[in-house]
Protein backbone atom coordinates (compact mmCIF):
# COMPACT_ATOMS: atom_id res chain seq x y z
CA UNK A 1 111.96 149.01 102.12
CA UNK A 2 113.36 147.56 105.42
CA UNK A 3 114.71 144.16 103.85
CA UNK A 4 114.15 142.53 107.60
CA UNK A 5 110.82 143.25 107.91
CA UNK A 6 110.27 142.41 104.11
CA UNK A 7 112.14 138.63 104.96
CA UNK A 8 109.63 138.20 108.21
CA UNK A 9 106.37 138.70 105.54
CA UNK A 10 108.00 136.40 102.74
CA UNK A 11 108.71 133.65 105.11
CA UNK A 12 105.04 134.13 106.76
CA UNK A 13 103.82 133.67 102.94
CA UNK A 14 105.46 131.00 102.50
CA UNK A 15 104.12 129.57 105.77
CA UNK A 16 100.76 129.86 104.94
CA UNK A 17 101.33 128.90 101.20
CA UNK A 18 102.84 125.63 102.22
CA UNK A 19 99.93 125.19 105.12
CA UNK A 20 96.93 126.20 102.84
CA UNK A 21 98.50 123.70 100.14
CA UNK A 22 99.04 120.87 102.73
CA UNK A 23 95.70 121.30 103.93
CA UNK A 24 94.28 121.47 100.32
CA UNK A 25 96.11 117.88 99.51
CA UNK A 26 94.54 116.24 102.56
CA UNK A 27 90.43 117.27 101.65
CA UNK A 28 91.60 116.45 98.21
CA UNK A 29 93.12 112.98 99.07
CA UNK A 30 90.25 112.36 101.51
CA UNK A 31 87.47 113.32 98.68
CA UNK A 32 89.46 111.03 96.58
CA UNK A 33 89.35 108.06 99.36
CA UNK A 34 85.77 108.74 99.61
CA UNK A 35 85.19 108.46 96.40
CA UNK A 36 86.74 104.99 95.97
CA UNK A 37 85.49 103.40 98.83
CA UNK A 38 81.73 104.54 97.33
CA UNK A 39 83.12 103.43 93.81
CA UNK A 40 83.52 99.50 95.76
CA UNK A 41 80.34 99.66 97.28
CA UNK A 42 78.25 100.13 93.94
CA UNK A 43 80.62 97.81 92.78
CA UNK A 44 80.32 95.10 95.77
CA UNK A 45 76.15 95.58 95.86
CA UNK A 46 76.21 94.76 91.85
CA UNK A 47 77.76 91.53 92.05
CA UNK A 48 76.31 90.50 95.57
CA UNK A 49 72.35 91.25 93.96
CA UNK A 50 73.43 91.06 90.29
CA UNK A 51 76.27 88.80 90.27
CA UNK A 52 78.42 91.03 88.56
CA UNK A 53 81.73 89.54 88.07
CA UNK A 54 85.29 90.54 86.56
CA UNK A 55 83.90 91.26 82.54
CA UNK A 56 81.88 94.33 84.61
CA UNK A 57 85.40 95.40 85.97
CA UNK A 58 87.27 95.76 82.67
CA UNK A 59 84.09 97.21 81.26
CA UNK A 60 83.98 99.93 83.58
CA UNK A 61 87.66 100.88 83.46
CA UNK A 62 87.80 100.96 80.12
CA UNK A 63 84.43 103.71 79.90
CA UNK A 64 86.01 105.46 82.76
CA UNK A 65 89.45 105.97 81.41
CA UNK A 66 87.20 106.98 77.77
CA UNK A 67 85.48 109.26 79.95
CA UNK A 68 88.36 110.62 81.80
CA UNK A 69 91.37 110.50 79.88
CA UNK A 70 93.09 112.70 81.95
CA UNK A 71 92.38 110.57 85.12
CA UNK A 72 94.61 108.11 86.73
CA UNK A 73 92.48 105.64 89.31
CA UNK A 74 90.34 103.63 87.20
CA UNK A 75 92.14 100.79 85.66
CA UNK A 76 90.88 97.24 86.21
CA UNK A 77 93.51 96.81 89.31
CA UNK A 78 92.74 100.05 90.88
CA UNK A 79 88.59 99.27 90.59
CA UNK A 80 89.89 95.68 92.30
CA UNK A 81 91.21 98.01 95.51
CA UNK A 82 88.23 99.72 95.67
CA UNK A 83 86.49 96.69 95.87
CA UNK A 84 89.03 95.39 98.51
CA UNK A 85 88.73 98.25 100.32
CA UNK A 86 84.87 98.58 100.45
CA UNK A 87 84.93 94.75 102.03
CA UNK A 88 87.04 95.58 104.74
CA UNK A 89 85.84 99.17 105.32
CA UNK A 90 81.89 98.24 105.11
CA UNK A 91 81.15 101.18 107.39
CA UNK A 92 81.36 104.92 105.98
CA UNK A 93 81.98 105.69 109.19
CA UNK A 94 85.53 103.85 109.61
CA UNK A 95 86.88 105.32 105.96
CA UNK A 96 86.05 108.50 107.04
CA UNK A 97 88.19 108.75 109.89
CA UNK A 98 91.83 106.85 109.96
CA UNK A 99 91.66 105.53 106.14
CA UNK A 100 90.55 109.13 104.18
CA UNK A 101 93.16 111.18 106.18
CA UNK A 102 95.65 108.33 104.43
CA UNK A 103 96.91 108.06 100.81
CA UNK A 104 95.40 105.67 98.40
CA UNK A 105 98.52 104.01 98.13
CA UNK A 106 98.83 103.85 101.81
CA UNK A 107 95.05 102.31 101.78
CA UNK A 108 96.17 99.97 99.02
CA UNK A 109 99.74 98.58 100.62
CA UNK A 110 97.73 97.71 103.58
CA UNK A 111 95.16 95.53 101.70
CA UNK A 112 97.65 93.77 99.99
CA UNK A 113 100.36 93.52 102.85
CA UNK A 114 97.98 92.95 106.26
CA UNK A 115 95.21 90.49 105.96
CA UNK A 116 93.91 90.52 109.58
CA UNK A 117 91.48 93.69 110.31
CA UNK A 118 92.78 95.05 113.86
CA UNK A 119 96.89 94.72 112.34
CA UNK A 120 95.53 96.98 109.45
CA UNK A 121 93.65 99.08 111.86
CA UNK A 122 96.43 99.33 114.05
CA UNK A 123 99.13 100.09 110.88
CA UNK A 124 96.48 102.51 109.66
CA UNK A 125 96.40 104.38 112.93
CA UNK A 126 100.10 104.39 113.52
CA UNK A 127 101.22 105.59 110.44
CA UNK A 128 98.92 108.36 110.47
CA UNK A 129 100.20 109.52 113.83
CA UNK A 130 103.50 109.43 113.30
CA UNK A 131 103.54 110.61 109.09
CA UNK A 132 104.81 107.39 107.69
CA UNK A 133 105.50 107.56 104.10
CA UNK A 134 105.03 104.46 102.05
CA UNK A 135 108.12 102.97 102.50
CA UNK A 136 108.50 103.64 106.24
CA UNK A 137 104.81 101.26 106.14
CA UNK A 138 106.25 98.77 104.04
CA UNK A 139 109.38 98.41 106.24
CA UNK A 140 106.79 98.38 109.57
CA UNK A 141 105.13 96.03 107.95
CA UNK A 142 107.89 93.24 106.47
CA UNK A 143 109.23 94.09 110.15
CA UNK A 144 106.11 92.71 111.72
CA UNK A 145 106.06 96.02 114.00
CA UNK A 146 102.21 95.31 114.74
CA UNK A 147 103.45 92.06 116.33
CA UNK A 148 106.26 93.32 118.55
CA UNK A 149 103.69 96.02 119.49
CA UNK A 150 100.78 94.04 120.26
CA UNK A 151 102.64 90.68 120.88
CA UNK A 152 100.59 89.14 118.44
CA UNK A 153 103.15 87.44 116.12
CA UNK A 154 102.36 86.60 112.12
CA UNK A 155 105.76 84.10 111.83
CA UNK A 156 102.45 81.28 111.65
CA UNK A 157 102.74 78.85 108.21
CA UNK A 158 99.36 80.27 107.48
CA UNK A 159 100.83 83.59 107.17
CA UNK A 160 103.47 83.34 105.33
CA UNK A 161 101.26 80.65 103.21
CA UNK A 162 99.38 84.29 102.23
CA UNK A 163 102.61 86.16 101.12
CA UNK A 164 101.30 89.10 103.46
CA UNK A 165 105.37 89.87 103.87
CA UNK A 166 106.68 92.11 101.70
CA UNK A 167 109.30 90.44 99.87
CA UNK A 168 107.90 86.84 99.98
CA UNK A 169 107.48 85.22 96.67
CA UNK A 170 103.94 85.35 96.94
CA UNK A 171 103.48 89.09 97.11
CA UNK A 172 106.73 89.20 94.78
CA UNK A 173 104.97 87.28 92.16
CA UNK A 174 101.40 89.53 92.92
CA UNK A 175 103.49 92.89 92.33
CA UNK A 176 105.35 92.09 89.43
CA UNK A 177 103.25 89.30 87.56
CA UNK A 178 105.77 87.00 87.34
CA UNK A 179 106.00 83.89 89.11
CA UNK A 180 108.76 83.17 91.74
CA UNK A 181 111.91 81.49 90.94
CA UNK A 182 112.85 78.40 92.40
CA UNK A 183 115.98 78.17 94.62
CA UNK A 184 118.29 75.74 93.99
CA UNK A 185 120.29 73.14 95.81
């Protein structure tokens, strides 16, 4: 066996191994993205026509997560984000383009982080363009990126009121459950 020739197919196996599993990931994550988004809408039509309210939520997570034991995505937080994320995606048509080709946890960090729709459209856009992981987003976003872009600038009272900065004591206190501590002097 002529060991360059049998380098050249291993490497080519690998290539496609790594591609077919990339590719596999992203209709996987995007399935997944779906599937929340619809998950928010059932969720967000029950308590618009039925008034539905947080009791329903726990409910549900707890006879998902009986149902699917193996299953991570349906605690009473996560079912929150999908219903967050079906009020500002109300079109099918917007999560399946920019959102589904991100991860959840992309999808999530921008509900919490970016209140205004075109700065999470715009975040959601660039970080699928240039592969931002998670942190690379959360840095573009406590660096206000979307405002040196755009020139439209958060640094208002109202804001920072909304803890919408990573790192502020609001969003500190939202992440953690604990409530901020008081500087002194």
């Amino acid at each position: 066996m002529n060991s360059a020739k049998y380098a050249r197919l291993l490497k080519t196996i690998k290539a496609r191994t790594q591609s077919a599993r990339a590719r596999a990931a992203i209709a996987v994550n995007a399935e997944l993205v779906t599937l929340f988004w619809q998950i928010g809408r059932e969720l967000l039509a029950r308590q618009n026509q039925q008034g539905w309210g947080k009791k329903v939520v726990d409910r549900l997570s707890r006879d998902l997560l009986l149902g699917y034991p193996n299953m991570r995505g349906y605690s009473p937080r996560n079912l929150n984000y999908m219903l967050a994320f079906a009020r500002a995606y109300p079109k099918k048509s917007i999560v399946q383009t920019v959102s589904a080709k991100l991860t959840w946890s992309h999808n999530t960090a921008l509900l919490d982080k970016v209140k205004s729709g075109s700065a999470r459209d715009w975040y959601a856009r660039q970080a699928l363009e240039h592969g931002w992981s998670l942190n690379v987003l959360h840095s573009h976003i406590a660096a206000d990126l979307y405002g040196s872009a755009t020139g439209a600038s958060r640094s208002s009272a109202a804001f920072r009121r909304r803890g919408a900065c990573r790192g502020s004591p609001r969003s500190n206190a939202r992440d953690t459950g604990s409530r901020p501590r008081r500087r002194r002097g």
